[in-house]
Protein backbone atom coordinates (compact mmCIF):
# COMPACT_ATOMS: atom_id res chain seq x y z
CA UNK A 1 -15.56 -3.85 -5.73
CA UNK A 2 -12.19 -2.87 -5.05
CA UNK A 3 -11.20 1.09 -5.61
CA UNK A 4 -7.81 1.05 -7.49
CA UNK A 5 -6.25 4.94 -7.33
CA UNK A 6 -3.66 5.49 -11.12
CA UNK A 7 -1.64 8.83 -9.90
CA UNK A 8 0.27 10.01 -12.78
CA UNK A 9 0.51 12.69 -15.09
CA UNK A 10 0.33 10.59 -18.65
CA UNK A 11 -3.12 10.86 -19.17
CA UNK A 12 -2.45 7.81 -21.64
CA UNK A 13 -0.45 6.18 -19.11
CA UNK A 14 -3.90 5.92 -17.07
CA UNK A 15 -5.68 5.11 -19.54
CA UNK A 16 -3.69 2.17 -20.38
CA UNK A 17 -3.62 0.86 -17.02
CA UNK A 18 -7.54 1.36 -16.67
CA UNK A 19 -8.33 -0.66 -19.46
CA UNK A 20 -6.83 -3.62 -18.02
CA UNK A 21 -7.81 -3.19 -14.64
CA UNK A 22 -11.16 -2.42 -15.15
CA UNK A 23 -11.53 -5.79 -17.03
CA UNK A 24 -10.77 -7.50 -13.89
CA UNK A 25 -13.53 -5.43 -12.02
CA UNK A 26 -12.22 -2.98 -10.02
CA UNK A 27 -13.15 0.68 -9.54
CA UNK A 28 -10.47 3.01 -10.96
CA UNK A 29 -9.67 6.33 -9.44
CA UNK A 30 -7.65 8.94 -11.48
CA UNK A 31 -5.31 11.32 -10.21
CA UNK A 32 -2.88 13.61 -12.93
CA UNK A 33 -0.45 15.03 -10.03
CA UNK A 34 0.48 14.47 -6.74
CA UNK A 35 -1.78 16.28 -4.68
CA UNK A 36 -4.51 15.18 -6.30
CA UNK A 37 -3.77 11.87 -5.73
CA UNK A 38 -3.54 12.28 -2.00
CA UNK A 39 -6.48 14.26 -1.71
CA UNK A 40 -8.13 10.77 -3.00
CA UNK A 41 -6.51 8.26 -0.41
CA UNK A 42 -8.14 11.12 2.18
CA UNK A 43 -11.32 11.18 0.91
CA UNK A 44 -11.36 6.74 1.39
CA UNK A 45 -12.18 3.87 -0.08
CA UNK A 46 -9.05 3.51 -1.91
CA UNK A 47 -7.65 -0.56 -2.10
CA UNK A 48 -4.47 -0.06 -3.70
CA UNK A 49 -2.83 2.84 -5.10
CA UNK A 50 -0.55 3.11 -8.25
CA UNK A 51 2.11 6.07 -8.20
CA UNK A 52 4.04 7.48 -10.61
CA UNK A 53 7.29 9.54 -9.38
CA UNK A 54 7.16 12.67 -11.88
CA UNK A 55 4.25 13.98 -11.18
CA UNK A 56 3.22 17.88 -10.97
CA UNK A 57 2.41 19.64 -7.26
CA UNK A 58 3.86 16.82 -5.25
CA UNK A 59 5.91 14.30 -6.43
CA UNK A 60 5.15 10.36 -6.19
CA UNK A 61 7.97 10.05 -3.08
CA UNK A 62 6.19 12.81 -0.78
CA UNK A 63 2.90 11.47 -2.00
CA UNK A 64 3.92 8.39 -0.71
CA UNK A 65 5.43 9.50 2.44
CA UNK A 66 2.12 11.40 3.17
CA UNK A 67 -0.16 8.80 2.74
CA UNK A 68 2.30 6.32 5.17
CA UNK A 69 1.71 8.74 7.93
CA UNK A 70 -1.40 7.68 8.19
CA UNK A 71 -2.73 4.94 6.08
CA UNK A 72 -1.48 1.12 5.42
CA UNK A 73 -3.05 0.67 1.66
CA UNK A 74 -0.81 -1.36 -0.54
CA UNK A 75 1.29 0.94 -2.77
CA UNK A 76 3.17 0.55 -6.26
CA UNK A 77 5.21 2.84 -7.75
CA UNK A 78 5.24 3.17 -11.89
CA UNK A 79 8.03 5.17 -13.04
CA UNK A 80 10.04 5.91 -16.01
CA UNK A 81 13.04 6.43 -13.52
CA UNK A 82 15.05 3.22 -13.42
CA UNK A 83 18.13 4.10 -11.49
CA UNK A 84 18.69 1.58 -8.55
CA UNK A 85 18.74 4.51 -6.45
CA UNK A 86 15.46 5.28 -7.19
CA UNK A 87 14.12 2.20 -6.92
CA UNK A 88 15.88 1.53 -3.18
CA UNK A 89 14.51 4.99 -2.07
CA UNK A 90 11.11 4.38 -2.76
CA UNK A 91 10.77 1.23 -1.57
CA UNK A 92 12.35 2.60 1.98
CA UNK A 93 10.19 4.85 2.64
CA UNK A 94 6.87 2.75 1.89
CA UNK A 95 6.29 1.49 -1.49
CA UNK A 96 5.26 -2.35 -1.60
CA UNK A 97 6.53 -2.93 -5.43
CA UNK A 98 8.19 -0.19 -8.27
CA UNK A 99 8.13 -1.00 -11.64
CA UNK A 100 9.56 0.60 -14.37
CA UNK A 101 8.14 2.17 -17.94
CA UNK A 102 7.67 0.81 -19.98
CA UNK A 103 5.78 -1.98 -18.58
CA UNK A 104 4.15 -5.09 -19.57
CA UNK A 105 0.49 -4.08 -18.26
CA UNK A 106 -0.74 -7.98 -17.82
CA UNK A 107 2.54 -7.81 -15.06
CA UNK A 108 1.08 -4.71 -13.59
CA UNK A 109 -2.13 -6.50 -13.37
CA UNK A 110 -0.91 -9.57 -11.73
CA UNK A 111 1.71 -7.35 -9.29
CA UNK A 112 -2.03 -5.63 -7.99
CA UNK A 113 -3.90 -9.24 -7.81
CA UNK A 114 -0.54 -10.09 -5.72
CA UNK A 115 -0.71 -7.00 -3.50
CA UNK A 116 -4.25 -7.22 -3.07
CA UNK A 117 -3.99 -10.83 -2.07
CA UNK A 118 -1.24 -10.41 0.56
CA UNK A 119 -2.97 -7.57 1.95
CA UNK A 120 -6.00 -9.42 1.96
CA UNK A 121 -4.67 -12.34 4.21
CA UNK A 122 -3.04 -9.20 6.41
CA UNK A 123 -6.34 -8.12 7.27
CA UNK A 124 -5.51 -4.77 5.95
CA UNK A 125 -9.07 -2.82 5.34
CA UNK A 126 -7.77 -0.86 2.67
CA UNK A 127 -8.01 3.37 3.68
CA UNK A 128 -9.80 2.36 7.11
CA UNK A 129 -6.91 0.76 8.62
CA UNK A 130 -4.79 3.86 9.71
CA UNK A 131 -1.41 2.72 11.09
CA UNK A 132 -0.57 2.46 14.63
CA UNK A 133 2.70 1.95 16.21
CA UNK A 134 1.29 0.40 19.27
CA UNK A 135 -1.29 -2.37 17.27
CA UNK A 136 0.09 -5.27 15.49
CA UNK A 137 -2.98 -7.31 13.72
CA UNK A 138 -2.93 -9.86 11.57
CA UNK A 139 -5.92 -11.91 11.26
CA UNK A 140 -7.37 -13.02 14.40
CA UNK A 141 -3.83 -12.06 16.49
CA UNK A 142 -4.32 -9.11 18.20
CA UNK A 143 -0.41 -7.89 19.79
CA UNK A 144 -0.49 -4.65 21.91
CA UNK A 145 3.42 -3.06 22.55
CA UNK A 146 1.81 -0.53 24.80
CA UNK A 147 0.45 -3.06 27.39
CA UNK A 148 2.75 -5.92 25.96
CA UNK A 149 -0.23 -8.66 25.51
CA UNK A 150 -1.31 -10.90 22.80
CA UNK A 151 -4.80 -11.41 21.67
CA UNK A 152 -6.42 -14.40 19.68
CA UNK A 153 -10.52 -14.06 19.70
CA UNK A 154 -10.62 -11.73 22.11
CA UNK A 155 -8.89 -14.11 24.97
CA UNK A 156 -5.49 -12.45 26.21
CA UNK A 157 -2.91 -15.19 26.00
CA UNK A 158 0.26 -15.60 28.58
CA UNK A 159 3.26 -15.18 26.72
CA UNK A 160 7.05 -15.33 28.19
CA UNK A 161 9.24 -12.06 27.40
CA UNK A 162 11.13 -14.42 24.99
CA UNK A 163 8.02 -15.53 23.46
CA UNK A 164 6.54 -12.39 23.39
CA UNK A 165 10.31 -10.17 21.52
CA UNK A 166 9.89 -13.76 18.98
CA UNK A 167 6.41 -13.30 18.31
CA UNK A 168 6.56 -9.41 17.69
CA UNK A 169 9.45 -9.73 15.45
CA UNK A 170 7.67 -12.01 13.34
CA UNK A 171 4.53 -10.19 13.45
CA UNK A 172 6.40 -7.17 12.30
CA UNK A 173 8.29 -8.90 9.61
């Protein structure tokens, strides 16, 4: 069962968003302000993690700075704040989606199912996979920038420079 974290400080805002995520089986996690939710993505388990922006103790755009630092869960922001602006900043500095209140909550629960899924076919292992500059994997491809090798089942494969700048930029991207 997947953990789902709901950071914000509308306790009926969570609510709402629990009832219709919980009918599609996941495990919800409440958090009312900003450190709070944090303190959750620390503790683990956490899948996917939805963040509002006005929240009390830390707002959602250092919560979601601090938890890119270290860990590469997918991340949607739900916020009354609709400015472009906004929307652009939060999305820079690590958000995978932002969508605005109010909200249709069958599209919040099909934005999730998306994240999830791409995630899923990333190979990203939810609050276990801590990021790393220096690792690139996806699936079976394993591409190391410190030693500047490539990996498939555990056999190092011979890659030209050319192939290798190609390969990493698509990796990345």
């Amino acid at each position: 069962m997947k953990n789902i974290l709901i950071a914000d400080d509308e306790k009926e805002i969570v609510e709402l968003v629990e009832l219709y995520l919980s009918k599609d089986n996941f495990n919800i996690i409440k958090a009312y302000d900003g450190k709070e939710a944090f303190e959750c993505v620390k503790k683990g388990n956490i899948s996917l993690a939805i963040i509002d922006i006005m929240m009390p103790n830390l707002n959602g755009f250092q919560v979601i700075k601090e938890i890119r630092k270290d860990f590469n869960i997918p991340l949607i922001i739900l916020s009354a704040r609709d400015d472009f602006t906004d929307k652009i900043l939060g999305l820079d500095i690590g958000a995978d989606d932002y969508i605005t209140k109010p909200f249709n909550p069958l599209e919040l629960t099909a934005r999730v199912q998306a994240q999830l899924r791409r995630s899923y076919k990333l190979n990203i292992d939810g609050n276990h996979t801590k990021v790393n500059q220096e690792i690139i994997k996806i699936g079976d491809l394993i591409l190391d920038r410190e030693s500047c090798t490539l990996e498939k089942n555990n056999n190092v494969l011979e890659l030209t420079s050319t192939e290798y700048k190609i390969l990493e930029y698509l990796l990345n991207h």
